[in-house]
C-alpha atoms as a PDB file:
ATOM      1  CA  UNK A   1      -3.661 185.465 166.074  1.00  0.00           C
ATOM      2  CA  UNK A   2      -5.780 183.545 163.779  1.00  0.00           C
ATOM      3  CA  UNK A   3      -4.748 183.327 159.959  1.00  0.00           C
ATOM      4  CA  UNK A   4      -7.988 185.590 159.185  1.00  0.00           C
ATOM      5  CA  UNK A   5      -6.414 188.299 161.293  1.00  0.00           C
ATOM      6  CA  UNK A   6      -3.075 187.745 160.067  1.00  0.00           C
ATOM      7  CA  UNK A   7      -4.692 188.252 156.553  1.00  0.00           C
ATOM      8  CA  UNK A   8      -6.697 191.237 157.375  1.00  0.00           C
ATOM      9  CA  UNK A   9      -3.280 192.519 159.077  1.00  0.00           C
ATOM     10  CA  UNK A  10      -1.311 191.927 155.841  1.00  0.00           C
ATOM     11  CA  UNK A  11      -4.289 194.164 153.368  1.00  0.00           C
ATOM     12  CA  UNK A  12      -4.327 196.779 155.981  1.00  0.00           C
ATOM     13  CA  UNK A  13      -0.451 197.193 154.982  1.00  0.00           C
ATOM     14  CA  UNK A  14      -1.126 196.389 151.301  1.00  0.00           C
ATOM     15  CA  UNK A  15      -4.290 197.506 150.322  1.00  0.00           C
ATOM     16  CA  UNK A  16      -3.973 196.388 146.350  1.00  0.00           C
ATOM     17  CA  UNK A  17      -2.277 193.440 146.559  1.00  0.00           C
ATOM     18  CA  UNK A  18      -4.060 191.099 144.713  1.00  0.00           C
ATOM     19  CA  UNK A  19      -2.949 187.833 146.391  1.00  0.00           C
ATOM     20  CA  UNK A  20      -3.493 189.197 149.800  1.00  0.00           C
ATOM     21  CA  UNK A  21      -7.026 189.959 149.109  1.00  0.00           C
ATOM     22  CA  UNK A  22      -7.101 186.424 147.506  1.00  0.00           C
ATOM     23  CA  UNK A  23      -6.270 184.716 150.636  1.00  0.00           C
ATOM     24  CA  UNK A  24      -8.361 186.701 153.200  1.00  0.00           C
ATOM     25  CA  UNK A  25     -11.378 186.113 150.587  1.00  0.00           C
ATOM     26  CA  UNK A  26     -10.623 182.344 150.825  1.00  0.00           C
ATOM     27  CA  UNK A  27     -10.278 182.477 154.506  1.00  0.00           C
ATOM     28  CA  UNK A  28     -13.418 184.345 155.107  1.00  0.00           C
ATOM     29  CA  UNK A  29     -14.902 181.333 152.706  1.00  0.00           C
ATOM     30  CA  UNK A  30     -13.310 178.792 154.861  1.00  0.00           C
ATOM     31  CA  UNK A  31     -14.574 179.754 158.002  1.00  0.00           C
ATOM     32  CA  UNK A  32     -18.044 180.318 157.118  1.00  0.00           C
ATOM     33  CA  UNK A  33     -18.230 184.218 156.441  1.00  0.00           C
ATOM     34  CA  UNK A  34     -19.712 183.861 153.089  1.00  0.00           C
ATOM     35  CA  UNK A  35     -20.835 187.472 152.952  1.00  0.00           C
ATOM     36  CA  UNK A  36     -17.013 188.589 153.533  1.00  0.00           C
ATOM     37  CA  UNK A  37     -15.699 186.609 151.499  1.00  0.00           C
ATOM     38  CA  UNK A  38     -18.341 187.723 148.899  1.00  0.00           C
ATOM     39  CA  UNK A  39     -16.856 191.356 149.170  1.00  0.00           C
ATOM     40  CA  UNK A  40     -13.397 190.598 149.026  1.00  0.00           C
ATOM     41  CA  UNK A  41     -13.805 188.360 146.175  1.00  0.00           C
ATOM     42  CA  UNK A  42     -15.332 191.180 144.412  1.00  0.00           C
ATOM     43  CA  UNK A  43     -13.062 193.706 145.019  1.00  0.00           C
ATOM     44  CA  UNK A  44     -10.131 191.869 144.214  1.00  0.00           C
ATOM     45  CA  UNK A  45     -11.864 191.340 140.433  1.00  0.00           C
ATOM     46  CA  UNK A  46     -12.951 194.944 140.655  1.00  0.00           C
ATOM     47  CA  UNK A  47      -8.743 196.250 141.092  1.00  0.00           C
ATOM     48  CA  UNK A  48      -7.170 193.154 139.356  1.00  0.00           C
ATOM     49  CA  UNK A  49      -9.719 191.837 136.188  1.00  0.00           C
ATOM     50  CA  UNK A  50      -7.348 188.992 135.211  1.00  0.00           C
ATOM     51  CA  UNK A  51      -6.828 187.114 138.849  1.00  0.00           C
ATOM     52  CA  UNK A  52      -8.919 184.336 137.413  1.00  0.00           C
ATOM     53  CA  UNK A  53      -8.602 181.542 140.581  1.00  0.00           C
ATOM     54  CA  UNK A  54     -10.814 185.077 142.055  1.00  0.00           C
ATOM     55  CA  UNK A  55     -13.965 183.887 139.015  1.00  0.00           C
ATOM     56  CA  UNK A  56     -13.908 180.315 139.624  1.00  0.00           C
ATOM     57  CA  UNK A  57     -14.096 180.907 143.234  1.00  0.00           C
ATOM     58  CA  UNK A  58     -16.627 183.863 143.788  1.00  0.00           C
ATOM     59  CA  UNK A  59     -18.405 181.686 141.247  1.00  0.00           C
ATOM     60  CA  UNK A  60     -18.276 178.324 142.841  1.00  0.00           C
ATOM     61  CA  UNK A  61     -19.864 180.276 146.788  1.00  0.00           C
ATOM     62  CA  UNK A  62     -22.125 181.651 144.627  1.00  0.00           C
ATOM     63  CA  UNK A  63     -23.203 177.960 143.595  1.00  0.00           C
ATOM     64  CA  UNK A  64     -22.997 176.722 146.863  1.00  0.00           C
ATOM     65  CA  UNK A  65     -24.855 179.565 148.128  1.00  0.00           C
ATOM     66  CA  UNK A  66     -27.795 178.960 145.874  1.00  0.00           C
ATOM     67  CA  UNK A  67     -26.811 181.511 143.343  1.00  0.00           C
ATOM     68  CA  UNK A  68     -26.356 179.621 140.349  1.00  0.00           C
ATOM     69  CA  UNK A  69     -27.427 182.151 138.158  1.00  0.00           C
ATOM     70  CA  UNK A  70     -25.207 185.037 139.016  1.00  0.00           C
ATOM     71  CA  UNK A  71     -22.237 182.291 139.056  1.00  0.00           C
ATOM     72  CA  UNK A  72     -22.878 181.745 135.176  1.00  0.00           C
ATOM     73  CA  UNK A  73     -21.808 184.978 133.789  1.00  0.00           C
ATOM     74  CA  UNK A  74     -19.055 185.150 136.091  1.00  0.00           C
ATOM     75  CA  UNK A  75     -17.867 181.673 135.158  1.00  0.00           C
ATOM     76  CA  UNK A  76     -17.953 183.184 130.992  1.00  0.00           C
ATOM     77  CA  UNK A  77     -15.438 186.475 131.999  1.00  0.00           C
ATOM     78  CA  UNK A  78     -13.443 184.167 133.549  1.00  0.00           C
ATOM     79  CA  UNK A  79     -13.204 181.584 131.031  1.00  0.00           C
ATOM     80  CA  UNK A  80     -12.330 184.535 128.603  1.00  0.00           C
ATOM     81  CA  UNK A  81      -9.944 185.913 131.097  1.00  0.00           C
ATOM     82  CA  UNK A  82      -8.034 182.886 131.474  1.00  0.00           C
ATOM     83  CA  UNK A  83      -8.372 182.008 127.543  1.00  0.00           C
ATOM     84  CA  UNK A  84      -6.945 185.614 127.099  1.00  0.00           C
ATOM     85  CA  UNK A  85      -3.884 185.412 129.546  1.00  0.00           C
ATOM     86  CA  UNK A  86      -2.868 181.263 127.989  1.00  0.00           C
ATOM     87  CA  UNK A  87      -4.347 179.749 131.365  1.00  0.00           C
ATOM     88  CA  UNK A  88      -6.066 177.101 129.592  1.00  0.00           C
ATOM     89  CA  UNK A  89      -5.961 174.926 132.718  1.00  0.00           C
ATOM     90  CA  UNK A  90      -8.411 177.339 134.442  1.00  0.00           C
ATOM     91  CA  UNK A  91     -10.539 177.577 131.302  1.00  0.00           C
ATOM     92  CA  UNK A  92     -10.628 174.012 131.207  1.00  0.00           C
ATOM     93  CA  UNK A  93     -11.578 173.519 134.700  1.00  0.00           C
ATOM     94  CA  UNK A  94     -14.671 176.620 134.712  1.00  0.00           C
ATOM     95  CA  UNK A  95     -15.352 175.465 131.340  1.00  0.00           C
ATOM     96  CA  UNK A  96     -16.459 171.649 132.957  1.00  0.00           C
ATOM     97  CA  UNK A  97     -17.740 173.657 135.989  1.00  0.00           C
ATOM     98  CA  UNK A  98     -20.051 175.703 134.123  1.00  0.00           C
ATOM     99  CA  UNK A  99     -21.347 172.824 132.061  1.00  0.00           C
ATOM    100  CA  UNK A 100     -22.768 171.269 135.609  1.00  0.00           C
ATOM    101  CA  UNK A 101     -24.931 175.045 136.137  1.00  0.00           C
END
């Protein structure tokens, strides 16, 4: 069983849980499902609005996908989730990230 199966396996049990959705999103990423990984991405912001690694990502397949421009407000909630919640690394790092859009 592949670790994208394993993953989908895992939500199917736990629906909500935020780092499950994190890791199939990243997996779908990883092996080229871009539009799957789009929608998990999303709905793990949607049900958990402070899992910033979820903005930097979504934002940075957004970039790579051409998408620039929907990245950029994504990139400022995060930057004032993780400001909010003392993850200054994160803010730091979408901060530098941003400043390249």
């Amino acid at each position: 069983m592949s670790r994208r199966a394993q993953m989908e396996q895992f939500l199917a049990s736990e629906p909500h849980d935020p780092f499950l959705r994190y890791g199939l999103a990243m997996c779908c990423a990883s092996d080229g499902d871009t539009d799957a990984a789009q929608v998990h991405f999303r709905q793990l912001l949607k049900e958990h609005a402070d899992y910033v690694a979820g903005y930097f990502q979504l934002a940075q397949l957004l970039t790579r996908l051409g998408d620039a421009e929907e990245a950029k407000p994504l990139l400022k909630t995060g930057i004032a989730v993780a400001i909010r919640t003392g993850d200054t690394h994160a803010a730091g790092e979408m901060t530098a990230f941003y400043e390249t859009l």
